[in-house]
C-alpha atoms as a PDB file:
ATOM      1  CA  UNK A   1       6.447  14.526  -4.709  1.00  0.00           C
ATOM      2  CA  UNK A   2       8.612  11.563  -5.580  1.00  0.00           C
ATOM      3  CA  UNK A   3       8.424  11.472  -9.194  1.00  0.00           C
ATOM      4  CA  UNK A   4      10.943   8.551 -11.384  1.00  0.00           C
ATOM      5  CA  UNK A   5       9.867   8.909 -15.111  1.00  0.00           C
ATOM      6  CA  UNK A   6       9.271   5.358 -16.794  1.00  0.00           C
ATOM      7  CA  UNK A   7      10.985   4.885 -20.222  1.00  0.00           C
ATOM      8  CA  UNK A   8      10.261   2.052 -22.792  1.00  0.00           C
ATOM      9  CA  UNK A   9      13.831   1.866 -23.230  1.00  0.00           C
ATOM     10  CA  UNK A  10      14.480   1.065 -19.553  1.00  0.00           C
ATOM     11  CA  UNK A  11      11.426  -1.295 -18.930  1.00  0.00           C
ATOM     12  CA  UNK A  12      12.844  -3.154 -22.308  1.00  0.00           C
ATOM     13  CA  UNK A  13      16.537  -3.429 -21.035  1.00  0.00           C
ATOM     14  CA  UNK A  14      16.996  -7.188 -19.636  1.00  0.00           C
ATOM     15  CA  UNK A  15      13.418  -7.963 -19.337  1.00  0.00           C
ATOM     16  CA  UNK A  16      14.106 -11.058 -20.836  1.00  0.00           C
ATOM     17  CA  UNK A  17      10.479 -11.939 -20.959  1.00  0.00           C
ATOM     18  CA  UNK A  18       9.157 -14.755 -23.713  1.00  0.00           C
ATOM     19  CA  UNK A  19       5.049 -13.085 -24.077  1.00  0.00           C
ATOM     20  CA  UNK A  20       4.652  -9.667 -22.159  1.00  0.00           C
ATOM     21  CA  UNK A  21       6.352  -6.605 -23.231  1.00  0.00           C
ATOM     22  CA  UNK A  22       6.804  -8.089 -26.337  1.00  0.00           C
ATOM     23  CA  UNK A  23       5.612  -4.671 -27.290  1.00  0.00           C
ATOM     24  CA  UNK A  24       5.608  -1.226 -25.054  1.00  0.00           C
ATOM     25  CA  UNK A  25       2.884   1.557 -25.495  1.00  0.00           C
ATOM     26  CA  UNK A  26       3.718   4.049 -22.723  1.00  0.00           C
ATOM     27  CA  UNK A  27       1.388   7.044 -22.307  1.00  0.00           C
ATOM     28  CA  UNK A  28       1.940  10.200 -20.267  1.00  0.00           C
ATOM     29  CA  UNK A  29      -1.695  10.525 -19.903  1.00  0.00           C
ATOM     30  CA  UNK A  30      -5.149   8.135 -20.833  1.00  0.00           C
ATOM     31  CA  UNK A  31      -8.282   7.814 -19.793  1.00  0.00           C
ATOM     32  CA  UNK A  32      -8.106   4.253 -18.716  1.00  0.00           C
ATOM     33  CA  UNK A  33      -5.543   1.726 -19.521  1.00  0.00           C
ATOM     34  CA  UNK A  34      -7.932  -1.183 -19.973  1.00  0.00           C
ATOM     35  CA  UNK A  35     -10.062   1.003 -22.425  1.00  0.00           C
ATOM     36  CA  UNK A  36      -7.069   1.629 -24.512  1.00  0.00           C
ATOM     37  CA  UNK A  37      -5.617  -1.861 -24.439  1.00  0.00           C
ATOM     38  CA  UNK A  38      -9.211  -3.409 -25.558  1.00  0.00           C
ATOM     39  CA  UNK A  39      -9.761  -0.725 -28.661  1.00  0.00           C
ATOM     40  CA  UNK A  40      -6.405  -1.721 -29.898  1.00  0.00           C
ATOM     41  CA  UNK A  41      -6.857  -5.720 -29.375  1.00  0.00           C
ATOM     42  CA  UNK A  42     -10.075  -5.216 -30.735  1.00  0.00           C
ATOM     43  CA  UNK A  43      -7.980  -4.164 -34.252  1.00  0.00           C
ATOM     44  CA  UNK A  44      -5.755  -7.346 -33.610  1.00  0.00           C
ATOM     45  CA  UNK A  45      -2.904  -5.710 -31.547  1.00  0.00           C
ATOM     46  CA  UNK A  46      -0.701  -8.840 -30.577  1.00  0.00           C
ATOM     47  CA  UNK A  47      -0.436 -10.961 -27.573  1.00  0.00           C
ATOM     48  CA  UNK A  48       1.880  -9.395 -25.276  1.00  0.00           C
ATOM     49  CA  UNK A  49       1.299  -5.876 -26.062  1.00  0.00           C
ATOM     50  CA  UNK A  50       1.546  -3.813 -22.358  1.00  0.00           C
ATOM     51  CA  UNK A  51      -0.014  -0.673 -21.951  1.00  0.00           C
ATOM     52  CA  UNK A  52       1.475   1.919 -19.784  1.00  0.00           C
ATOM     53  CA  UNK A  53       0.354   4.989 -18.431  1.00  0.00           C
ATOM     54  CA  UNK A  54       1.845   7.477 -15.761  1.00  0.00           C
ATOM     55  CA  UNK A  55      -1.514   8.850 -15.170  1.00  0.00           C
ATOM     56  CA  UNK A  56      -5.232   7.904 -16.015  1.00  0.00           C
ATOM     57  CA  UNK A  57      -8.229  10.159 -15.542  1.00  0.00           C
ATOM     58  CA  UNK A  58     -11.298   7.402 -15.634  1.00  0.00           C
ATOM     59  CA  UNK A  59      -9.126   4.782 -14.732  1.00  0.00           C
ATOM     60  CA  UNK A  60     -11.767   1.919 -13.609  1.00  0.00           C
ATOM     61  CA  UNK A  61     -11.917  -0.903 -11.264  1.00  0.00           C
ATOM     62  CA  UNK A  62     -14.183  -3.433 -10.823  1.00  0.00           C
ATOM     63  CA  UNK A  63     -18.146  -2.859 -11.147  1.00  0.00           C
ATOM     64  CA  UNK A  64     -16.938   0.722 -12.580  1.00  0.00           C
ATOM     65  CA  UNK A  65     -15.395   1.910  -9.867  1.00  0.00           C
ATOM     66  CA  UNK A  66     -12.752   4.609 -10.408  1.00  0.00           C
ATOM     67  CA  UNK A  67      -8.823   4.600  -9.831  1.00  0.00           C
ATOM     68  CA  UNK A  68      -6.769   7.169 -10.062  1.00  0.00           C
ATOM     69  CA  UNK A  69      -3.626   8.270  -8.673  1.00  0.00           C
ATOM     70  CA  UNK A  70      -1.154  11.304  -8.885  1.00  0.00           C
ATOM     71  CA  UNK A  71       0.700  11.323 -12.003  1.00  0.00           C
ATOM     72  CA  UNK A  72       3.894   9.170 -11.537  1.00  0.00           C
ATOM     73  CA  UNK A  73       3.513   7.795  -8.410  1.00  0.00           C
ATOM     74  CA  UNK A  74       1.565   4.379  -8.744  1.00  0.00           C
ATOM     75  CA  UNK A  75       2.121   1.523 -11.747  1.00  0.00           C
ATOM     76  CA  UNK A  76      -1.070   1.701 -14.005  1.00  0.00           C
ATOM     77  CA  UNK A  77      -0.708  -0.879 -16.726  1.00  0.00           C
ATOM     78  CA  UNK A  78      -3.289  -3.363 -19.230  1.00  0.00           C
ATOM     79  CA  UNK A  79      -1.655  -6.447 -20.909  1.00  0.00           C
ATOM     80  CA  UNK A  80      -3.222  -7.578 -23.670  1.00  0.00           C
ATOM     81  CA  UNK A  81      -3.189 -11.779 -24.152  1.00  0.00           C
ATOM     82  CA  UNK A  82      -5.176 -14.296 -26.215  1.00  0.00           C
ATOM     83  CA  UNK A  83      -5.360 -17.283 -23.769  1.00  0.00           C
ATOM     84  CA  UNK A  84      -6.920 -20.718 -24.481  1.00  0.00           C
ATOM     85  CA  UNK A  85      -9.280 -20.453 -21.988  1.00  0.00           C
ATOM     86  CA  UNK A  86     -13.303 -21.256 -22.118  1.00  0.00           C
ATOM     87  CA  UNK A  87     -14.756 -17.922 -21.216  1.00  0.00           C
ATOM     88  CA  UNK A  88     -15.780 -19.004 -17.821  1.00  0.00           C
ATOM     89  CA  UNK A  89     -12.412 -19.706 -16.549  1.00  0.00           C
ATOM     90  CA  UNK A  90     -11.758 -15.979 -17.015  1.00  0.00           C
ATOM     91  CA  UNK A  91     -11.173 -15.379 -13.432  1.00  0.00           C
ATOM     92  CA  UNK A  92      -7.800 -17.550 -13.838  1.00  0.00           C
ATOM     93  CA  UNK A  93      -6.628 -14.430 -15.356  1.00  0.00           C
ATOM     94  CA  UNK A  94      -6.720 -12.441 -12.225  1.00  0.00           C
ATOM     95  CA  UNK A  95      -5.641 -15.181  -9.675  1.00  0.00           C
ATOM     96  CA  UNK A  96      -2.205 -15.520 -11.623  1.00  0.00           C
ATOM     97  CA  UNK A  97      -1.917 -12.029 -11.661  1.00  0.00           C
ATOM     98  CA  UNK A  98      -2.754 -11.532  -8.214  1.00  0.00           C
ATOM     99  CA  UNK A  99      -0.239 -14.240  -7.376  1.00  0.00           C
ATOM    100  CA  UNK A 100       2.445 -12.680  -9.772  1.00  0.00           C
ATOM    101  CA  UNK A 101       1.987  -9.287  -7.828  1.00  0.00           C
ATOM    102  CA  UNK A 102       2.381 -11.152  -5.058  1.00  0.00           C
ATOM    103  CA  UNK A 103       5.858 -12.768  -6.127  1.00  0.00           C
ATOM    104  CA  UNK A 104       6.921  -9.620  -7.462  1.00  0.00           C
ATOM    105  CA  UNK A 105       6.525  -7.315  -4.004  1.00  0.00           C
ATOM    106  CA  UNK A 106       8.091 -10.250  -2.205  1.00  0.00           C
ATOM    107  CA  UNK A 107      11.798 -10.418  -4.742  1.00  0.00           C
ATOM    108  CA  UNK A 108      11.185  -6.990  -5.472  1.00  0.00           C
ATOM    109  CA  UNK A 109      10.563  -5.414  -2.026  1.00  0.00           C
ATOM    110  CA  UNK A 110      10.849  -8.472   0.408  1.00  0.00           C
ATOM    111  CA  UNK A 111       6.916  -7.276   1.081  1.00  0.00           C
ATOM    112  CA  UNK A 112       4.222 -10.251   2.194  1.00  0.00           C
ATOM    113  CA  UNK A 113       1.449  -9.590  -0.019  1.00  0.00           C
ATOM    114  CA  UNK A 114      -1.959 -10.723   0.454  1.00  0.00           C
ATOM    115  CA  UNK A 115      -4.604 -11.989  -1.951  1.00  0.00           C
ATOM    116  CA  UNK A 116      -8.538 -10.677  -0.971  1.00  0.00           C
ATOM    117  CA  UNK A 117     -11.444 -12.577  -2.605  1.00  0.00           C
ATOM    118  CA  UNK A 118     -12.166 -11.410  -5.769  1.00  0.00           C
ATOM    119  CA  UNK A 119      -9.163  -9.282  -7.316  1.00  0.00           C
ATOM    120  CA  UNK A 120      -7.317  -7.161  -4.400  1.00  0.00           C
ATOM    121  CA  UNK A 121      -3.665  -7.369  -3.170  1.00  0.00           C
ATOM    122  CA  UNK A 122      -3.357  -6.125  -0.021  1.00  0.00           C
ATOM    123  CA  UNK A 123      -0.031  -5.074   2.455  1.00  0.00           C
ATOM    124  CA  UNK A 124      -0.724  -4.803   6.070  1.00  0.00           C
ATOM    125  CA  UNK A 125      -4.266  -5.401   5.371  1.00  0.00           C
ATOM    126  CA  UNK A 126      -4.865  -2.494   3.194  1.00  0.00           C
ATOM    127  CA  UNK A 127      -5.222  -2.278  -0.278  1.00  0.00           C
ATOM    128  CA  UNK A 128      -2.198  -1.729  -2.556  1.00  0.00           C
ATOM    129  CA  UNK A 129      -3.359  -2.954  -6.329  1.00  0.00           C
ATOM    130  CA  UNK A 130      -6.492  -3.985  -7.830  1.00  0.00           C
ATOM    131  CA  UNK A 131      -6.859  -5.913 -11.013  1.00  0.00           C
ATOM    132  CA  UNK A 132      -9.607  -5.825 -13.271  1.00  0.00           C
ATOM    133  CA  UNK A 133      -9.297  -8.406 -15.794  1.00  0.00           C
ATOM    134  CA  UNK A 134     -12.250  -7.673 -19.400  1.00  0.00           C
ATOM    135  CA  UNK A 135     -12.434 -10.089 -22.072  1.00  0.00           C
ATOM    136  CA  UNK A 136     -14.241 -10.434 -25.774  1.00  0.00           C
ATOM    137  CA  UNK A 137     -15.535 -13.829 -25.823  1.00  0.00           C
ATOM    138  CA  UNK A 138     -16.677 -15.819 -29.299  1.00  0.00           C
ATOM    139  CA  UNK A 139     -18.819 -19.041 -28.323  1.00  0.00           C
ATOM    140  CA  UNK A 140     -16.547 -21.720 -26.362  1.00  0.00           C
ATOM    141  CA  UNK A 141     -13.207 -19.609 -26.724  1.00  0.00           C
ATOM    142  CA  UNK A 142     -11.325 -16.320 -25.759  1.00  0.00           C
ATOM    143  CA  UNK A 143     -10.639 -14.091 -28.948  1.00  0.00           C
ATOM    144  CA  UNK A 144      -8.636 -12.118 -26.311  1.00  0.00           C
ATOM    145  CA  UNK A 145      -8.236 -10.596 -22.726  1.00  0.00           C
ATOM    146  CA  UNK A 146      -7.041  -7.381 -21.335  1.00  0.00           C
ATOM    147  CA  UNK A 147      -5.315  -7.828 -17.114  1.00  0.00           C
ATOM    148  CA  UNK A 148      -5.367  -4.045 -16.269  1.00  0.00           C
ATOM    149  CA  UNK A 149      -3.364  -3.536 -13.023  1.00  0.00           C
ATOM    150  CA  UNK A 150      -2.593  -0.932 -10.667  1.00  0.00           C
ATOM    151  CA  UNK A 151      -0.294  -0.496  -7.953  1.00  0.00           C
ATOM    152  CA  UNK A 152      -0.089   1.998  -5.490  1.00  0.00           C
ATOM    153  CA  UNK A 153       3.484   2.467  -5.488  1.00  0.00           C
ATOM    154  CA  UNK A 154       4.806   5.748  -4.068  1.00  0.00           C
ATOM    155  CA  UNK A 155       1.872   7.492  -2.625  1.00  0.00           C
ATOM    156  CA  UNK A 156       1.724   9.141   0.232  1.00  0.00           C
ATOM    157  CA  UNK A 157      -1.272   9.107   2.985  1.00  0.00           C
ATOM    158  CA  UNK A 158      -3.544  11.573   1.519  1.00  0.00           C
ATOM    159  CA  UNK A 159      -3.031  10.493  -2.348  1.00  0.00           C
ATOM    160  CA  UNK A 160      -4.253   6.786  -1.941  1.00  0.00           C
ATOM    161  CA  UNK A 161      -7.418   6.005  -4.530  1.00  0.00           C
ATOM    162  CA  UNK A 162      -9.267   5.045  -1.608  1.00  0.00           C
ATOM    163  CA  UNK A 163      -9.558   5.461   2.447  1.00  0.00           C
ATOM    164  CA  UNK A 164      -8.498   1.943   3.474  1.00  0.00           C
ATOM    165  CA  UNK A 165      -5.588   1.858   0.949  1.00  0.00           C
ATOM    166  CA  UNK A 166      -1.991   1.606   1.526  1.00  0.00           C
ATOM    167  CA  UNK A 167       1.208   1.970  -1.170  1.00  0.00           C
ATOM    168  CA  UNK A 168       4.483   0.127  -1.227  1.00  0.00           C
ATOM    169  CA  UNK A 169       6.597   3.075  -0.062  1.00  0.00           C
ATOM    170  CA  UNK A 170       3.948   3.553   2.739  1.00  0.00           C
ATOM    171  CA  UNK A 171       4.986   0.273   3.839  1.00  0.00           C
ATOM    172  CA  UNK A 172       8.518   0.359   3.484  1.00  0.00           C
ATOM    173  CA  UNK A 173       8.979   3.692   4.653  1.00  0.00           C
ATOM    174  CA  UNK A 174      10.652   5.060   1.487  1.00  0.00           C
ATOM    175  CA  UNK A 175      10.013   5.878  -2.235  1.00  0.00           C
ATOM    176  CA  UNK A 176      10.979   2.976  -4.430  1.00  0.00           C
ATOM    177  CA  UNK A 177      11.851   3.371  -8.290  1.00  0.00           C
ATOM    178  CA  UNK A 178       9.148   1.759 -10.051  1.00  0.00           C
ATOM    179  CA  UNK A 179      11.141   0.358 -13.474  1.00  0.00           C
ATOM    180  CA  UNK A 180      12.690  -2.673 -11.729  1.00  0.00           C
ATOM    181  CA  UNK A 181       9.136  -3.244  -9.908  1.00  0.00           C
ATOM    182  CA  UNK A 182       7.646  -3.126 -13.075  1.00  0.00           C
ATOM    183  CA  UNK A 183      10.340  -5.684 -14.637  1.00  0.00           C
ATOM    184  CA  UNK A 184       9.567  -8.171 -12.257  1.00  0.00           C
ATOM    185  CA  UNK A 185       5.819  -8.226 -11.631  1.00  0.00           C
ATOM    186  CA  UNK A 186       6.646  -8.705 -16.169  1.00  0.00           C
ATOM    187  CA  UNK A 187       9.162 -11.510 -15.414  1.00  0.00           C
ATOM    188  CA  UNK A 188       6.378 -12.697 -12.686  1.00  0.00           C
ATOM    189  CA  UNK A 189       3.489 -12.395 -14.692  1.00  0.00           C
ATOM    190  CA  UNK A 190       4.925 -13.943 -17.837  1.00  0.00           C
ATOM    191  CA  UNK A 191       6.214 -17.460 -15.825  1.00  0.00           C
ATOM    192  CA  UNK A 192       2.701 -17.707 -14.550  1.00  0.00           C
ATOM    193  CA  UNK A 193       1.353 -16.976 -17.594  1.00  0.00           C
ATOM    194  CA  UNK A 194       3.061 -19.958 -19.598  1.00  0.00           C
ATOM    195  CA  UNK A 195       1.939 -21.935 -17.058  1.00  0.00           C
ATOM    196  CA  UNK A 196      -1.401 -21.182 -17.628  1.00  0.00           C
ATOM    197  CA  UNK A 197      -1.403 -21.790 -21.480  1.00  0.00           C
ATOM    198  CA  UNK A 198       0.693 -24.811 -20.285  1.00  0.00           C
ATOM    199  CA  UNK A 199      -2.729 -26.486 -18.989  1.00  0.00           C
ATOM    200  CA  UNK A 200      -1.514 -25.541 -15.052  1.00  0.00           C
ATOM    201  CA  UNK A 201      -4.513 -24.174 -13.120  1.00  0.00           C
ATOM    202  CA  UNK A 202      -3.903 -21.310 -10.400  1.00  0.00           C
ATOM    203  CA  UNK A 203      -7.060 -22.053  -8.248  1.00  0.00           C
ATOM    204  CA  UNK A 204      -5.397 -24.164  -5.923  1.00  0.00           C
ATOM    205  CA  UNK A 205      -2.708 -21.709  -5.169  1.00  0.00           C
ATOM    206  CA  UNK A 206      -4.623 -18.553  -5.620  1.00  0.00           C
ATOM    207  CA  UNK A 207      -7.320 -20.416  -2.927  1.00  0.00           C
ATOM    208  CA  UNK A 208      -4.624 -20.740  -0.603  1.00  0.00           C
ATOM    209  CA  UNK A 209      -3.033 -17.137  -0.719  1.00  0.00           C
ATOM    210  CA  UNK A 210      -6.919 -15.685   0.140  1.00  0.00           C
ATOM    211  CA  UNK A 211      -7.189 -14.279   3.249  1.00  0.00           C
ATOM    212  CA  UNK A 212     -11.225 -14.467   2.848  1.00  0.00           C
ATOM    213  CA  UNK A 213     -11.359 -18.069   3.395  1.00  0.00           C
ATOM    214  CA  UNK A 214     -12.080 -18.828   7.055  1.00  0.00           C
ATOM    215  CA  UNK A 215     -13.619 -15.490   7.774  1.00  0.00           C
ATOM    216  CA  UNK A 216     -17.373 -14.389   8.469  1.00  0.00           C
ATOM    217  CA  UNK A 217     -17.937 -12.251   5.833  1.00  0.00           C
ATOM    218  CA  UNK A 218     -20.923 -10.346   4.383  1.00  0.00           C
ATOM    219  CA  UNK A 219     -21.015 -10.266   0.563  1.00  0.00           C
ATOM    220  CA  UNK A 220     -22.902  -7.717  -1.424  1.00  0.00           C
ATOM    221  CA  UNK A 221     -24.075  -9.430  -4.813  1.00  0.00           C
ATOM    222  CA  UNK A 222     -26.143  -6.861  -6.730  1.00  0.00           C
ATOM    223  CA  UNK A 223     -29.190  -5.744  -4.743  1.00  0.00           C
ATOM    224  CA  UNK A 224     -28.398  -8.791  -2.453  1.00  0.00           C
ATOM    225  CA  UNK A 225     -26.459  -8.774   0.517  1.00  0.00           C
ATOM    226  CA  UNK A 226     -25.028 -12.589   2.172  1.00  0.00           C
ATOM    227  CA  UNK A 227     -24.235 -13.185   5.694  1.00  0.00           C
ATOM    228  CA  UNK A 228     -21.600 -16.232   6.546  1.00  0.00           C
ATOM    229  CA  UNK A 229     -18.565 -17.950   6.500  1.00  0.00           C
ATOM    230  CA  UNK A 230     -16.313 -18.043   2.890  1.00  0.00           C
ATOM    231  CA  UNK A 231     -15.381 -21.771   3.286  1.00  0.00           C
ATOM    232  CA  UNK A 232     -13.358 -22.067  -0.103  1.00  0.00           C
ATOM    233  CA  UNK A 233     -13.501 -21.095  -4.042  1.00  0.00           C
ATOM    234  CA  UNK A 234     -14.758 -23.338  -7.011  1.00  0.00           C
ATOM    235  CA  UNK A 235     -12.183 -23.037 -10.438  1.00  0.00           C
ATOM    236  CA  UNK A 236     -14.565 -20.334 -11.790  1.00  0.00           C
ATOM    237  CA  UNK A 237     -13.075 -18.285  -9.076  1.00  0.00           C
ATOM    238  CA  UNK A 238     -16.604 -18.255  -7.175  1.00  0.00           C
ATOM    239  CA  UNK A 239     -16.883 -17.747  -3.242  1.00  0.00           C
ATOM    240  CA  UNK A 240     -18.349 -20.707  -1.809  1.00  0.00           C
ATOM    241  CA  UNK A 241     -20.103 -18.951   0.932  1.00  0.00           C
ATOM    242  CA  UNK A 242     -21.848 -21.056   4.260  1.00  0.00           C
ATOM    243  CA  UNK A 243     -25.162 -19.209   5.302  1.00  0.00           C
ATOM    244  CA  UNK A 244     -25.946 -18.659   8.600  1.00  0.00           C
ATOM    245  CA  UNK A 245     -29.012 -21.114   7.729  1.00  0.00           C
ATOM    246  CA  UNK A 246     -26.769 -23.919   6.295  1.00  0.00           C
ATOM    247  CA  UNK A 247     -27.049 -23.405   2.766  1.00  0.00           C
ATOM    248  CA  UNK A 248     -24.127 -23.175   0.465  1.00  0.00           C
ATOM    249  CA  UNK A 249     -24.362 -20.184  -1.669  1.00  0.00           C
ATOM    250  CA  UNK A 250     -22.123 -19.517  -4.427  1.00  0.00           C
ATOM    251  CA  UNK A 251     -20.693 -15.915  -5.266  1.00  0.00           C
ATOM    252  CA  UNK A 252     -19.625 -15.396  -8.633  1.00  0.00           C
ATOM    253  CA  UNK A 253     -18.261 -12.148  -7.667  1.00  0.00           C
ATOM    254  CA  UNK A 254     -19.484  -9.115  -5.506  1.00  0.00           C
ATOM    255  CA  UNK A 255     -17.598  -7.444  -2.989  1.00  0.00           C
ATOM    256  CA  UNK A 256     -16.413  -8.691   0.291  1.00  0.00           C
ATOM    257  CA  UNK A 257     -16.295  -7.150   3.941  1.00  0.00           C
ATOM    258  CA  UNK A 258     -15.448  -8.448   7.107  1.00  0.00           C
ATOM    259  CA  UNK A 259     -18.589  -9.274   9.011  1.00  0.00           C
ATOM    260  CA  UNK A 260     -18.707  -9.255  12.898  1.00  0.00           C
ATOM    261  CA  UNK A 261     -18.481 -12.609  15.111  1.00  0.00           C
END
């Protein structure tokens, strides 16, 4: 198994970054990144903080899904920030991450990544990261917000978290070494980021990288399951979904599949 050890000292050198990795908590082993990450911004760990682990053994995705992937082969990190954000434009959180993965692979690996409706980047289709993006709200404002990312990076076929998942080395053919990765989906993340607390709104752009929109697609929404077309996203991050009936029904999130013709 491909194995290239990640060291604080490494990530640190050059990152040249002016919010994330401000601060570097690497872990051999945790139960989930995100977990971590809120406990310690809970106690007023800074903006900027990143949380690193090689392995996690309840890492969790979205709706409490697990992740988890052989120890030193995928990036699993949580950032901690304190945006000024209303609570409801949350999901702005994940479509500037989604587009900073999605800058990174392409300097980093000359990959085409694509976003999926509500938090997946995929290569050839498949799934290679998920984000799952938690927050501790107080009224009208954001006391602070943990991005937890992972990556499949150099995986092989039968290690992937899921069936329909892919990794970067899968796609290029090779293992790559994950600390320059890592620097630039940083350096990505923390341009996009300053935008954001700049008053610049990803929806537009984040809209535009989904490859939902356009497609007949069947989303499940708790005990509910929709039939129709995603015609576009409001700047919650909601699908705007046409029903086969005419009605526009909005999806706040759920998950998404590709429904026949």
């Amino acid at each position: 198994m491909h194995h290239d050890a990640l060291s604080e000292a490494q990530i640190l050198d050059g990152l040249g970054t002016l919010c994330l990795g401000r601060r570097i908590l690497l872990y051999e082993q945790v139960d989930s990144t995100n977990s971590l990450a809120k406990a310690l911004a809970a106690e007023g760990e800074p903006e900027g903080t990143v949380i690193i682990a090689e392995e996690q053994t309840a890492g969790r995705g979205r709706l409490g899904r697990t992740w988890l992937a052989p120890a030193g082969t995928a990036l699993l990190l949580s950032v901690i920030l304190r945006p000024c954000l209303m609570p409801e434009r949350i999901q702005a959180l994940t479509m500037m991450t989604a587009l900073a993965l999605r800058d990174a692979l392409l300097l980093s690996t000359a990959l085409r990544a694509e976003v999926k409706w509500p938090n997946d980047v995929l290569l050839s289709g498949r799934k290679a990261a998920g984000i799952l993006t938690e927050a501790r709200t107080m009224g009208t404002s954001v006391e602070f917000a943990v991005v937890g990312i992972g990556l499949n990076v150099n995986q092989q076929e039968g290690a992937l978290p899921i069936p329909d998942a892919t990794s970067v080395a899968l796609e290029l053919g090779h293992p790559v070494p994950r600390v320059p990765l890592l620097q630039t989906i940083l350096r990505c993340l923390d341009r996009r980021y300053q935008r954001l607390q700049g008053g610049q709104s990803p929806t537009a752009e984040w809209a535009a990288a989904l490859v939902t929109l356009g497609q007949r697609v069947q989303v499940v929404c708790g005990e509910r399951t929709y039939l129709g077309l995603a015609e576009s996203v409001d700047d919650s991050g909601a699908l705007l979904l046409r029903l086969d009936d005419g009605q526009l029904f909005c999806a706040p999130a759920g998950d998404v599949h590709t429904a026949p013709a």
